[in-house]
Protein backbone atom coordinates (compact mmCIF):
# COMPACT_ATOMS: atom_id res chain seq x y z
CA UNK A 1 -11.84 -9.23 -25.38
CA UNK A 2 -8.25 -7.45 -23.49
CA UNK A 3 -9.13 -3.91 -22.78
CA UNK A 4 -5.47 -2.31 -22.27
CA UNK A 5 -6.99 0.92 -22.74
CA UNK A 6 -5.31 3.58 -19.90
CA UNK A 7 -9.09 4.48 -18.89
CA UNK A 8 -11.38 3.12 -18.84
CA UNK A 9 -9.95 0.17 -18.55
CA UNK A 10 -10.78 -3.30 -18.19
CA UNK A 11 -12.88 -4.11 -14.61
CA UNK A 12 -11.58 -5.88 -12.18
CA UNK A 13 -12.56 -9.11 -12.24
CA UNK A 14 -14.80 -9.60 -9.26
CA UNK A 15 -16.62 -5.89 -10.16
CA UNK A 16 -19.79 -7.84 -11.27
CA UNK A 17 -19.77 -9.88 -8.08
CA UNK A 18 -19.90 -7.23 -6.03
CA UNK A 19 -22.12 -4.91 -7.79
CA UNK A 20 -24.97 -7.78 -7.17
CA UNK A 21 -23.77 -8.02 -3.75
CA UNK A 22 -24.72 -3.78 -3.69
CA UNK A 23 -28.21 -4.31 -5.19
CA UNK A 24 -28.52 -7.49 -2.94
CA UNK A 25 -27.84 -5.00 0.31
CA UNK A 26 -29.94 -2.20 -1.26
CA UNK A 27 -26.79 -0.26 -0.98
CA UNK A 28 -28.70 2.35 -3.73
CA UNK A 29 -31.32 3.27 -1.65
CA UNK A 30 -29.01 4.59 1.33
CA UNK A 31 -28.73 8.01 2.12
CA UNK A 32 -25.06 9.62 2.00
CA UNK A 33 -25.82 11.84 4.98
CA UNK A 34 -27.31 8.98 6.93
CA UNK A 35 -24.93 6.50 9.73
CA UNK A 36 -25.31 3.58 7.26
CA UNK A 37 -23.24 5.55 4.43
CA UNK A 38 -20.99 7.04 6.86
CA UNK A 39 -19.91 3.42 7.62
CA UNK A 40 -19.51 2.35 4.73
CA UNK A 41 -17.65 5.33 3.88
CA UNK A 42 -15.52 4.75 6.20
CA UNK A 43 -14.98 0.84 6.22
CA UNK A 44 -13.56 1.44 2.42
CA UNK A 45 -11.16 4.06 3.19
CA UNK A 46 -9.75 1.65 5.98
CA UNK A 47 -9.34 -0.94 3.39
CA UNK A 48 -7.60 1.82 0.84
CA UNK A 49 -5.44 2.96 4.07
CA UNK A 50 -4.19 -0.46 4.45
CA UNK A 51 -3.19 -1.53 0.69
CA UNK A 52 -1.28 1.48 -0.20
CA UNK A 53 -0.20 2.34 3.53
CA UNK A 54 -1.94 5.37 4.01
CA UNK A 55 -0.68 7.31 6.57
CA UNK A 56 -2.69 8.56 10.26
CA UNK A 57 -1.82 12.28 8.98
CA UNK A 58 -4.27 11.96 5.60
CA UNK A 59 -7.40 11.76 5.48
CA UNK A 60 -9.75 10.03 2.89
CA UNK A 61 -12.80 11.92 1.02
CA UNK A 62 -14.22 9.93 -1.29
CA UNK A 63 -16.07 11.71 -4.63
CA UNK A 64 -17.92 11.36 -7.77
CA UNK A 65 -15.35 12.62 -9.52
CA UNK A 66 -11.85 14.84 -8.95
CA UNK A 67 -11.19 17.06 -12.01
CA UNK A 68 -13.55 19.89 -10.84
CA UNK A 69 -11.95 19.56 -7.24
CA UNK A 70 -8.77 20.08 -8.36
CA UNK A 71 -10.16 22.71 -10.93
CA UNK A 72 -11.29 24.91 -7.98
CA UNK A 73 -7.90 24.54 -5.80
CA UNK A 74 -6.20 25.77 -8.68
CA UNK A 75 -8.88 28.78 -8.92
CA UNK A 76 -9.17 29.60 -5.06
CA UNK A 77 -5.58 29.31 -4.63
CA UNK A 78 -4.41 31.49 -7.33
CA UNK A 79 -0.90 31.02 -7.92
CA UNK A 80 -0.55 27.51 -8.95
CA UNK A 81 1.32 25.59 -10.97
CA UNK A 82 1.12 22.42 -13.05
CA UNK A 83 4.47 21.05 -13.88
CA UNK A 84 4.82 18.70 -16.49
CA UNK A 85 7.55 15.44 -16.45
CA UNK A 86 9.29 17.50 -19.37
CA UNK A 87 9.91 19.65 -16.57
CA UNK A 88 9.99 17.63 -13.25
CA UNK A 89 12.81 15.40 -15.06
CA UNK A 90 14.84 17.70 -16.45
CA UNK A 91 16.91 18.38 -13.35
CA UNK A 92 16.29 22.42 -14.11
CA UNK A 93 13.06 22.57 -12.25
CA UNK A 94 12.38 26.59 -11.46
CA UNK A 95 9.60 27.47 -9.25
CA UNK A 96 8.01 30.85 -8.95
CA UNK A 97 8.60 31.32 -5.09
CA UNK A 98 4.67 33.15 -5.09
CA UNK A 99 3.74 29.52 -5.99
CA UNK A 100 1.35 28.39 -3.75
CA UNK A 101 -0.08 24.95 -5.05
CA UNK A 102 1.93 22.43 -7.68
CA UNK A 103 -0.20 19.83 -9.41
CA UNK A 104 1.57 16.64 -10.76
CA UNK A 105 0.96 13.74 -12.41
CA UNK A 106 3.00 10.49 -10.83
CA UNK A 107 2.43 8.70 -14.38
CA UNK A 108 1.31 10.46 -17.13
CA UNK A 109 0.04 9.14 -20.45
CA UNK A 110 3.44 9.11 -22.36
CA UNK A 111 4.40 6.71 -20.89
CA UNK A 112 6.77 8.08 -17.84
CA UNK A 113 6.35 7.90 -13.86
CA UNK A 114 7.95 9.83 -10.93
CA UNK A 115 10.54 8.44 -8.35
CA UNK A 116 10.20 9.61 -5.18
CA UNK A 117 13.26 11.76 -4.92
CA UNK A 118 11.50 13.94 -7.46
CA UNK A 119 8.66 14.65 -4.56
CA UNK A 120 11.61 14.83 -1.77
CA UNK A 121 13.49 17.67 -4.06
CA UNK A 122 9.65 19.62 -5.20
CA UNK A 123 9.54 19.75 -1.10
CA UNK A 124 13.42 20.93 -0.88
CA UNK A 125 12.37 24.01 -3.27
CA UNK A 126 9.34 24.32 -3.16
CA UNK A 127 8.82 26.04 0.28
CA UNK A 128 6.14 26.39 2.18
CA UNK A 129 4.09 25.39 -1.47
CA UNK A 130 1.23 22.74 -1.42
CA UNK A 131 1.82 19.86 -3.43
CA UNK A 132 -1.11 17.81 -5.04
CA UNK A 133 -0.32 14.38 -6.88
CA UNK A 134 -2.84 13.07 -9.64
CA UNK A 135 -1.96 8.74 -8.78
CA UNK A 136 -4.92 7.59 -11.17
CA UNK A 137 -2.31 6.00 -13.61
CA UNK A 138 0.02 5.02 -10.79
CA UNK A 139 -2.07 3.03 -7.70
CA UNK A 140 -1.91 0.79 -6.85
CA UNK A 141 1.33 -0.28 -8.03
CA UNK A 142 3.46 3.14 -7.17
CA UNK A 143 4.37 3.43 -3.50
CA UNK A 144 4.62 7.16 -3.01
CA UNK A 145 6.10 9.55 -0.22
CA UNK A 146 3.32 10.93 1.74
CA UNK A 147 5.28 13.08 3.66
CA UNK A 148 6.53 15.05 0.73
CA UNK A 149 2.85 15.20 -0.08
CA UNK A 150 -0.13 17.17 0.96
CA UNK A 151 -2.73 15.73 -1.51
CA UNK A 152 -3.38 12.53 -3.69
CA UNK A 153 -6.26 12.41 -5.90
CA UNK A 154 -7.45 9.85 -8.28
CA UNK A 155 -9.89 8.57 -10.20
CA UNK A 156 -10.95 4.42 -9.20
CA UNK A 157 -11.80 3.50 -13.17
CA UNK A 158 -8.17 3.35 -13.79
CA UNK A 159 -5.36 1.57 -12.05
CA UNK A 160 -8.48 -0.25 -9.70
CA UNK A 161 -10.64 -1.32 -12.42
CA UNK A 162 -13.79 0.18 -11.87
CA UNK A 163 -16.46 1.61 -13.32
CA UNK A 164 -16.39 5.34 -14.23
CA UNK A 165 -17.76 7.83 -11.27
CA UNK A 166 -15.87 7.54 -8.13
CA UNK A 167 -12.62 9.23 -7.04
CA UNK A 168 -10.91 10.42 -3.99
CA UNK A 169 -8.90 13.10 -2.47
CA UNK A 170 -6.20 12.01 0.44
CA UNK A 171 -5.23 15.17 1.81
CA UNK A 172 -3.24 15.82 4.91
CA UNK A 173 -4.12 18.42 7.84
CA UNK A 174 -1.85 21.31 6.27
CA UNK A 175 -4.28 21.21 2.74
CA UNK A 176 -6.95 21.03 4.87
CA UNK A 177 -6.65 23.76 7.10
CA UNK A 178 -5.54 25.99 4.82
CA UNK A 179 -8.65 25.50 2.05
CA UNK A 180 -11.14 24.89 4.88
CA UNK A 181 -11.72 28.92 4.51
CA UNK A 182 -11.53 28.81 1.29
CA UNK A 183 -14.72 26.00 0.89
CA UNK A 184 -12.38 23.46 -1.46
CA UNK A 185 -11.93 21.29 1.29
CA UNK A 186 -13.96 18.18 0.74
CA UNK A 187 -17.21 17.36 2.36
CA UNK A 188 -17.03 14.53 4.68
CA UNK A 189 -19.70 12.55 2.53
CA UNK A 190 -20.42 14.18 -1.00
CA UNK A 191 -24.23 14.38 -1.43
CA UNK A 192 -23.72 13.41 -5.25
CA UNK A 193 -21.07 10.48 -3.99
CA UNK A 194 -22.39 7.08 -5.63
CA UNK A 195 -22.74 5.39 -2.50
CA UNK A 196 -23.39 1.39 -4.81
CA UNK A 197 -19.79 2.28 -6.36
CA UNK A 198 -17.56 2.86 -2.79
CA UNK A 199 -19.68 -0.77 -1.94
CA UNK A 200 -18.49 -2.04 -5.34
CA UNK A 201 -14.84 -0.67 -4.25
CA UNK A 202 -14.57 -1.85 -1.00
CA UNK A 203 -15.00 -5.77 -2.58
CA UNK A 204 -12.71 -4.82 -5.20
CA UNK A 205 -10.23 -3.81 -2.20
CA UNK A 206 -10.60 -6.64 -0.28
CA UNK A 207 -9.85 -8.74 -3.15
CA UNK A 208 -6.53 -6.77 -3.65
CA UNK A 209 -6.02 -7.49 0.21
CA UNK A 210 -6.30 -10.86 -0.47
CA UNK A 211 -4.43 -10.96 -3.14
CA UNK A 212 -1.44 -8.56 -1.38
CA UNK A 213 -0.33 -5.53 -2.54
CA UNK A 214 3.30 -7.23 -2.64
CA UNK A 215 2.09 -9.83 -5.47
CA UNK A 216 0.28 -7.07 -6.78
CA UNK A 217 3.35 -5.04 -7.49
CA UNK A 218 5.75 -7.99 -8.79
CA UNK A 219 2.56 -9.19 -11.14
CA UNK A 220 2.97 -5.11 -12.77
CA UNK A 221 6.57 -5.59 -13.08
CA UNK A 222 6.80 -8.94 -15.01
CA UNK A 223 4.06 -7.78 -17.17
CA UNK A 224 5.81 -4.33 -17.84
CA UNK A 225 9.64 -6.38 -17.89
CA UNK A 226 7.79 -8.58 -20.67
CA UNK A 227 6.22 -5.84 -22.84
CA UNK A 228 9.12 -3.64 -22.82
CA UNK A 229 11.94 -6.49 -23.16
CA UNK A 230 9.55 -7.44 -26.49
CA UNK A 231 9.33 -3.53 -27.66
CA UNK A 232 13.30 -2.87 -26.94
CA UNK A 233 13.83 -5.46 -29.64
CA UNK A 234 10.96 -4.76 -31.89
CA UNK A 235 11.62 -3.87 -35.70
CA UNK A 236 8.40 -2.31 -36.06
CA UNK A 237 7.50 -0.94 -32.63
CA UNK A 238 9.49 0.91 -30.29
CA UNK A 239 9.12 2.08 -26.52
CA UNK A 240 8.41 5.70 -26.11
CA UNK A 241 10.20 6.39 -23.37
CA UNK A 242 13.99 5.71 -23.89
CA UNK A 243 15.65 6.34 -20.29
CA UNK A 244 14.40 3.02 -18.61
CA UNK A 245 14.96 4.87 -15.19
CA UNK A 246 11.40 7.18 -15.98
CA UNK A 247 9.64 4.28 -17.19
CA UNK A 248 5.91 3.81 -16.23
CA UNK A 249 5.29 0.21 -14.80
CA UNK A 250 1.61 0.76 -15.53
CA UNK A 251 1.53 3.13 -18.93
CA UNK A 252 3.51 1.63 -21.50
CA UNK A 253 3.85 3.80 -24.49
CA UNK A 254 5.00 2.91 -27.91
CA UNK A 255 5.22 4.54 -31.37
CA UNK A 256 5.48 2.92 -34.63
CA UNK A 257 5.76 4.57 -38.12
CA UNK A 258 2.99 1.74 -39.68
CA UNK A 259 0.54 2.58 -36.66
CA UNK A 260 -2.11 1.48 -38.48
CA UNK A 261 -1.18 -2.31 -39.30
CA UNK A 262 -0.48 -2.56 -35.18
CA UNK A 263 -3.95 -1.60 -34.71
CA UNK A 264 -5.75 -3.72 -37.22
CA UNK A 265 -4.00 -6.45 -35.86
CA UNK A 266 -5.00 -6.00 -32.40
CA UNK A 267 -8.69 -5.54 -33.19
CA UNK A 268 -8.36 -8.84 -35.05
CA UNK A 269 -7.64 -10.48 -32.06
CA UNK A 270 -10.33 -8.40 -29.87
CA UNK A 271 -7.50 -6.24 -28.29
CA UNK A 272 -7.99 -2.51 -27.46
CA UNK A 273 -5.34 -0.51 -26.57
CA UNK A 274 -4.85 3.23 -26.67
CA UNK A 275 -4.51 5.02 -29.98
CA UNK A 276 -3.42 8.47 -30.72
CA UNK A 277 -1.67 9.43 -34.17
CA UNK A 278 1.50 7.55 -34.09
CA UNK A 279 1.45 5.96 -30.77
CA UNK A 280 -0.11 3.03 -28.75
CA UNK A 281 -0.47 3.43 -24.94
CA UNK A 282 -0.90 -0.07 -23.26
CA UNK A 283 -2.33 0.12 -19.54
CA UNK A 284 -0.90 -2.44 -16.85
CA UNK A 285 -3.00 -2.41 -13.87
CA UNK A 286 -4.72 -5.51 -11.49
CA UNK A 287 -7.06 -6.14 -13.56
CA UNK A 288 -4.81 -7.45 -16.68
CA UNK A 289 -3.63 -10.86 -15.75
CA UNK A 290 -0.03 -12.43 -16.56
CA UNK A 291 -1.86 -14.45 -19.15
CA UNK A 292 -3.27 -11.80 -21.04
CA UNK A 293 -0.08 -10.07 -21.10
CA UNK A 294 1.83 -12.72 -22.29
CA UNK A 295 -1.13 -13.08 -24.84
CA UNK A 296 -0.15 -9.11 -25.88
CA UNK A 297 3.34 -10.16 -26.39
CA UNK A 298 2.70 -12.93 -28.27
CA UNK A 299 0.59 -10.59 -30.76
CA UNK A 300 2.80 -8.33 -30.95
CA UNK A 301 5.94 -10.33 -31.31
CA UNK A 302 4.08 -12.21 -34.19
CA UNK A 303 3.98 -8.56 -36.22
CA UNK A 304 7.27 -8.35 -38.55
CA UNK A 305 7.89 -6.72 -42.38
């Protein structure tokens, strides 16, 4: 079975290994306010520092989950903002200058990602505003502009392949300081944080270390260049997303009038994908080898009238 589903999506490969490898170093029965879990803690944020080139000036919090942290900047801060691509590409982007906190998505589920100028312009116009970046669809593929960027959050059962109940907030010393009064700043260890899964990520890491986060990114784009060279000249199936300049590398999203044959035909050969009325989302992350992909295409290319 292909899981291309955006989330959850299919594990990582080596997941199982290393969730053994946890049981096998009782990782489970450690304490997250003991030394042990502060270690480990911190030995997995080194390796996420080092395969998407986290800067000194973040720091990383790891977390069970990010929604309600995010939830409760939005609610401490007060004026905030959540701008939508709609928006953010539009080139008319008008910000309440009482805003205090923007929320984006780099890649959201239609099928669209951010460049970086976008961040670089939000910080031209955006003041002395805090800006917040939700990477779950993005990372590890997107290379983004930390110093345009006070906060990253995401969610590790997306773009890293593992299972659901671990995220993490990179925030720099500005967010910091300024929600340390307010109490959303994270904890340095979270006493609900699932200590077996940040075990389970760090192997998953190092295997993306091994691997090279420069493979890593040209294995996303031939899979993406495939799947969208095969929709562009689809009779049945069409990309979502028109301007190839705001296409997602890791969402692809396609809509196709006879949604239903496209779905039966997938299931027939043990394919999910993403479903939603008219429209099939198909995730691209690590965990989806070349041959699988090409496998997709092959499906897909086989559906005609």
């Amino acid at each position: 079975m292909i899981n291309v589903q955006p989330g959850p999506s299919q594990l990582f490969h080596s997941v199982r290994d290393h969730v053994r490898q946890a049981f096998k170093l009782r990782i489970p029965e450690l304490l997250p306010s003991g030394d042990e879990a502060r270690e480990l803690a911190q030995q997995t944020a080194k390796q996420l520092r080092e395969l998407l080139a986290v800067p000194d000036s973040h720091e990383v919090f790891f977390l069970p989950e990010t929604r309600s942290f995010i939830d409760e900047a939005m609610r401490v801060v007060g004026n905030s903002s959540a701008l939508s691509h709609d928006v953010l590409l539009s080139n008319d982007v008008t910000l309440n200058p009482d805003t205090k906190l923007l929320v984006i998505h780099h890649t959201e589920s239609g099928g669209t990602s951010l460049r970086p100028e976008v961040f670089t312009h939000l910080r031209d116009r955006g003041d002395d505003s805090l800006i917040a970046v939700d990477a779950s669809l993005a990372w590890p593929y997107a290379s983004l502009p930390f110093e345009t960027i006070d906060a990253v959050f995401l969610e590790f059962h997306v773009g890293f392949g593992m299972p659901a109940g671990l995220g993490a907030a990179i925030v720099n010393d500005r967010w910091i300081q300024r929600h340390r009064t307010m109490r959303t700043s994270p904890e340095p260890i979270h006493p609900s944080l699932n200590l077996t899964w940040v075990s389970v990520l760090g192997g998953v890491l190092g295997d993306m270390l091994s691997r090279g986060i420069i493979t890593i990114r040209r294995e996303t784009e031939y899979k993406s260049s495939l799947l969208y060279h095969l929709l562009d000249q689809h009779p049945l199936i069409q990309p979502i997303v028109k301007e190839k300049a705001n296409r997602s590398r890791t969402i692809i999203a396609a809509r196709a009038d006879d949604i239903g044959r496209i779905q039966d035909e997938l299931r027939r050969h043990a394919i999910t994908a993403g479903f939603a009325g008219n429209s099939v989302t198909f995730a691209n992350f690590p965990s989806h080898s070349k041959e699988q992909y090409e496998r997709l295409a092959d499906i897909l290319s086989a559906i005609r009238q």
